[in-house]
Protein backbone atom coordinates (compact mmCIF):
# COMPACT_ATOMS: atom_id res chain seq x y z
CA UNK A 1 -32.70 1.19 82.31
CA UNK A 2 -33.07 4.89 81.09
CA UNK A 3 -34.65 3.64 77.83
CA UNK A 4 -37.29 1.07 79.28
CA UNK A 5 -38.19 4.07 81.80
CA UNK A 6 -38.55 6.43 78.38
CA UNK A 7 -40.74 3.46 76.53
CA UNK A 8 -42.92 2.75 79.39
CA UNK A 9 -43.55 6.32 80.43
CA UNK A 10 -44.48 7.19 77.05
CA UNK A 11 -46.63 4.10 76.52
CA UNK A 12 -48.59 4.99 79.94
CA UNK A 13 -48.76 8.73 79.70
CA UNK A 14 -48.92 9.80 75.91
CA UNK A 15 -52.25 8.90 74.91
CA UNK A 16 -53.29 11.60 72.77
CA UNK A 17 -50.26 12.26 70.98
CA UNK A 18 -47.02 14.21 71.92
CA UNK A 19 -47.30 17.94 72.95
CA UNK A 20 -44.56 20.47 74.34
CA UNK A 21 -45.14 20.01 77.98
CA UNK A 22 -44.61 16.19 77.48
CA UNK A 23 -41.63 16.69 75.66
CA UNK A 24 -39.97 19.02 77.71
CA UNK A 25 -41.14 16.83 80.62
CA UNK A 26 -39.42 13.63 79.38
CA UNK A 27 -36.31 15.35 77.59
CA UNK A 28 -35.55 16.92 80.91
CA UNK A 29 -36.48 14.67 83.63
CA UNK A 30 -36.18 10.92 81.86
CA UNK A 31 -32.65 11.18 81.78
CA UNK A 32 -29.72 8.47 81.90
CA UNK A 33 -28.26 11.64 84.10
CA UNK A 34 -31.57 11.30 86.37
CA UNK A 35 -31.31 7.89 86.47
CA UNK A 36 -27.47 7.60 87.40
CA UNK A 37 -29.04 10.13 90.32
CA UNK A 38 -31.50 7.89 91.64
CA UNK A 39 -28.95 4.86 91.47
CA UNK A 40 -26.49 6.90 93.53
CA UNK A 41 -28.50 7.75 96.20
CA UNK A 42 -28.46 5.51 99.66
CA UNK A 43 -32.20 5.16 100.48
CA UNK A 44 -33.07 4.25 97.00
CA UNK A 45 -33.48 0.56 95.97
CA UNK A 46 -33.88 -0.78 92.25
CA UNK A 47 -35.15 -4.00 91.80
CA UNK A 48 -34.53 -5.03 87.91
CA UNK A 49 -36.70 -8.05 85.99
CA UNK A 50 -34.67 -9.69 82.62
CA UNK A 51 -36.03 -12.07 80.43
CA UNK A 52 -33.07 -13.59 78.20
CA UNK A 53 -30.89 -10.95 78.85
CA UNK A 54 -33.59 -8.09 77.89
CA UNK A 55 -34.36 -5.60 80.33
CA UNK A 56 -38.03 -6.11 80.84
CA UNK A 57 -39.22 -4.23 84.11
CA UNK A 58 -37.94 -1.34 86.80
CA UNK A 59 -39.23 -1.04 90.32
CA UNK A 60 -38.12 1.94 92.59
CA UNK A 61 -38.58 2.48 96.06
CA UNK A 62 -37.22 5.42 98.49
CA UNK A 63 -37.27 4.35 102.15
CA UNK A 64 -38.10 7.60 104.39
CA UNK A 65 -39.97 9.46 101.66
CA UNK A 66 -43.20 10.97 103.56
CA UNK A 67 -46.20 11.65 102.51
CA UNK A 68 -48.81 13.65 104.63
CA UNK A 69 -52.04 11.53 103.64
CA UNK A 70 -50.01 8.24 105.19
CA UNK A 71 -50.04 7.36 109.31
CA UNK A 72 -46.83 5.45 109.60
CA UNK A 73 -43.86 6.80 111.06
CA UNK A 74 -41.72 4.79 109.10
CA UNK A 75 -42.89 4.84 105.53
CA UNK A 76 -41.10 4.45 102.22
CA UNK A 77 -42.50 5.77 98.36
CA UNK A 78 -42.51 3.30 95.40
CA UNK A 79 -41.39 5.73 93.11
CA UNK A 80 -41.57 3.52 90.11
CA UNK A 81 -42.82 0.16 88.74
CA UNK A 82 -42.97 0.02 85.16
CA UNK A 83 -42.90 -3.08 82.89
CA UNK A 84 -42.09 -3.51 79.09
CA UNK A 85 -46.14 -3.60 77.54
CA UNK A 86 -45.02 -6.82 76.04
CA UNK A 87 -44.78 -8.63 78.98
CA UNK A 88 -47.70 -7.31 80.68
CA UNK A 89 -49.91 -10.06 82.58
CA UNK A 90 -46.78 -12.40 83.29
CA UNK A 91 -46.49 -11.39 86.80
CA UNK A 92 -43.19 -9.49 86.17
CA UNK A 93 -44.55 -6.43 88.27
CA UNK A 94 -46.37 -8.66 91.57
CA UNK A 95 -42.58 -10.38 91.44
CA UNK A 96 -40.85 -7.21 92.09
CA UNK A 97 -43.83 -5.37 94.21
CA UNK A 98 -42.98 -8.64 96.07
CA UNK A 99 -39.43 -8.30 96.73
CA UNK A 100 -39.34 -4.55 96.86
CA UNK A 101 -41.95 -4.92 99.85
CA UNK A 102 -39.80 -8.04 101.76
CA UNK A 103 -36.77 -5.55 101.25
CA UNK A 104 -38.65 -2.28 102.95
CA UNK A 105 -40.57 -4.93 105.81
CA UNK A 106 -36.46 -5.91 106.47
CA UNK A 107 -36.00 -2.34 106.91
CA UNK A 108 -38.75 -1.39 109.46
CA UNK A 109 -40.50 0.52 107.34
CA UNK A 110 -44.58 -0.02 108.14
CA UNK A 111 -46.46 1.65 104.99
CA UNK A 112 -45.64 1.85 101.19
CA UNK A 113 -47.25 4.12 99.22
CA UNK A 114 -47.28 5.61 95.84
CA UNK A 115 -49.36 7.72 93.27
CA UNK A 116 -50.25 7.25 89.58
CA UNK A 117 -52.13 8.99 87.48
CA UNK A 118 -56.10 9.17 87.60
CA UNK A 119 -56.12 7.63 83.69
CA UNK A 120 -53.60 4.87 84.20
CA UNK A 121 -56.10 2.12 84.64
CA UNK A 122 -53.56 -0.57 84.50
CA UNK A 123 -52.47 0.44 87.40
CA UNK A 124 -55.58 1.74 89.53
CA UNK A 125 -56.72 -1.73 89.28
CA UNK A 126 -53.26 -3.34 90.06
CA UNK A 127 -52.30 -2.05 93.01
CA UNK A 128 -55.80 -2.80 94.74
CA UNK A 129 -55.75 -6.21 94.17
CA UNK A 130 -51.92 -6.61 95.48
CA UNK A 131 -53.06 -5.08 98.75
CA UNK A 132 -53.13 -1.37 98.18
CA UNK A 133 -56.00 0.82 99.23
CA UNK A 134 -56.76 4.29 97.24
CA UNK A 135 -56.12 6.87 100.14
CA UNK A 136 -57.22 10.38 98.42
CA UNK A 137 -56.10 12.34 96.00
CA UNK A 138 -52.81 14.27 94.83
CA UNK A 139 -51.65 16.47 92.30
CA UNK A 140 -48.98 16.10 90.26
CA UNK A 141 -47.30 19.47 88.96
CA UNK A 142 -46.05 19.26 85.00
CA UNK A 143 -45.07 22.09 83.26
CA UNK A 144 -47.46 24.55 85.12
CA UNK A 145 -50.27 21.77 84.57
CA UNK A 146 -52.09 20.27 87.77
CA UNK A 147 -52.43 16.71 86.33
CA UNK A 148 -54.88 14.09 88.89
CA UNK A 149 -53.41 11.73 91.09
CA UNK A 150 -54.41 9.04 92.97
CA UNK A 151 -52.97 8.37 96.20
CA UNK A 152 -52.02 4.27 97.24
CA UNK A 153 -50.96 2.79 100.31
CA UNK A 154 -50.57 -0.48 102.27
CA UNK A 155 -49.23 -1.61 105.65
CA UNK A 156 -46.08 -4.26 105.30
């Protein structure tokens, strides 16, 4: 799971080449240590997509994670969602948005949100059409960098 994370992550975020706040980034946070973490914890659900027996997308969610910017009482963060670039446009991701959401509605949580990056238009114009509406803006903090963020959320 650790590696798909790595490929997609790089594939998404390094578009002008690698540079040391990217690499210290991903060699310290894109971890199979980080990602043992996240499986360990109770209000964290993984939702994995295989196509013959390859690992071909990751979704993430964290039920209880707040953000101020979202109304709900009970909300929940989709941390990740990140399918292999081959099999982008099969509906891989709108399966497991799917399912992740049915699991959080069974839960009683009433808003999902999430950010991604202001340059990822993949998935700025993803997320709208499965029901997401842009919200505002965030930061996200790398390395002493203030990198753009766009803020999504929708009611289950």
């Amino acid at each position: 799971m650790t590696v798909l994370i790595l490929q997609v992550w790089l594939d998404t975020y390094v578009k002008q080449g690698v540079r040391q706040a990217i690499a210290d980034y991903v060699l310290s946070e894109l971890t199979v240590a980080r990602t043992a973490a996240y499986l360990a914890q109770a209000h964290t659900h993984i939702l994995l997509a295989e196509t013959n027996g390859h690992l071909v997308g990751y979704c993430q969610t964290s039920q209880g994670k707040r953000h101020v910017q979202v109304t709900a009482e009970h909300q929940a963060e989709l941390d990740h969602l990140y399918i292999h670039p081959a099999f982008f446009g099969r509906g891989i991701a709108r399966q497991l948005l799917t399912e992740a959401e049915a699991h959080l509605r069974e839960l009683g949580v009433q808003q999902v949100w999430l950010t991604t990056w202001v340059g990822n238009d993949r998935a700025r114009h993803f997320y709208p059409l499965a029901g997401y509406a842009d919200i505002g803006a965030t930061t996200f903090h790398m390395e002493g960098e203030d990198i753009a963020n766009r803020i999504f959320c929708k009611s289950l």
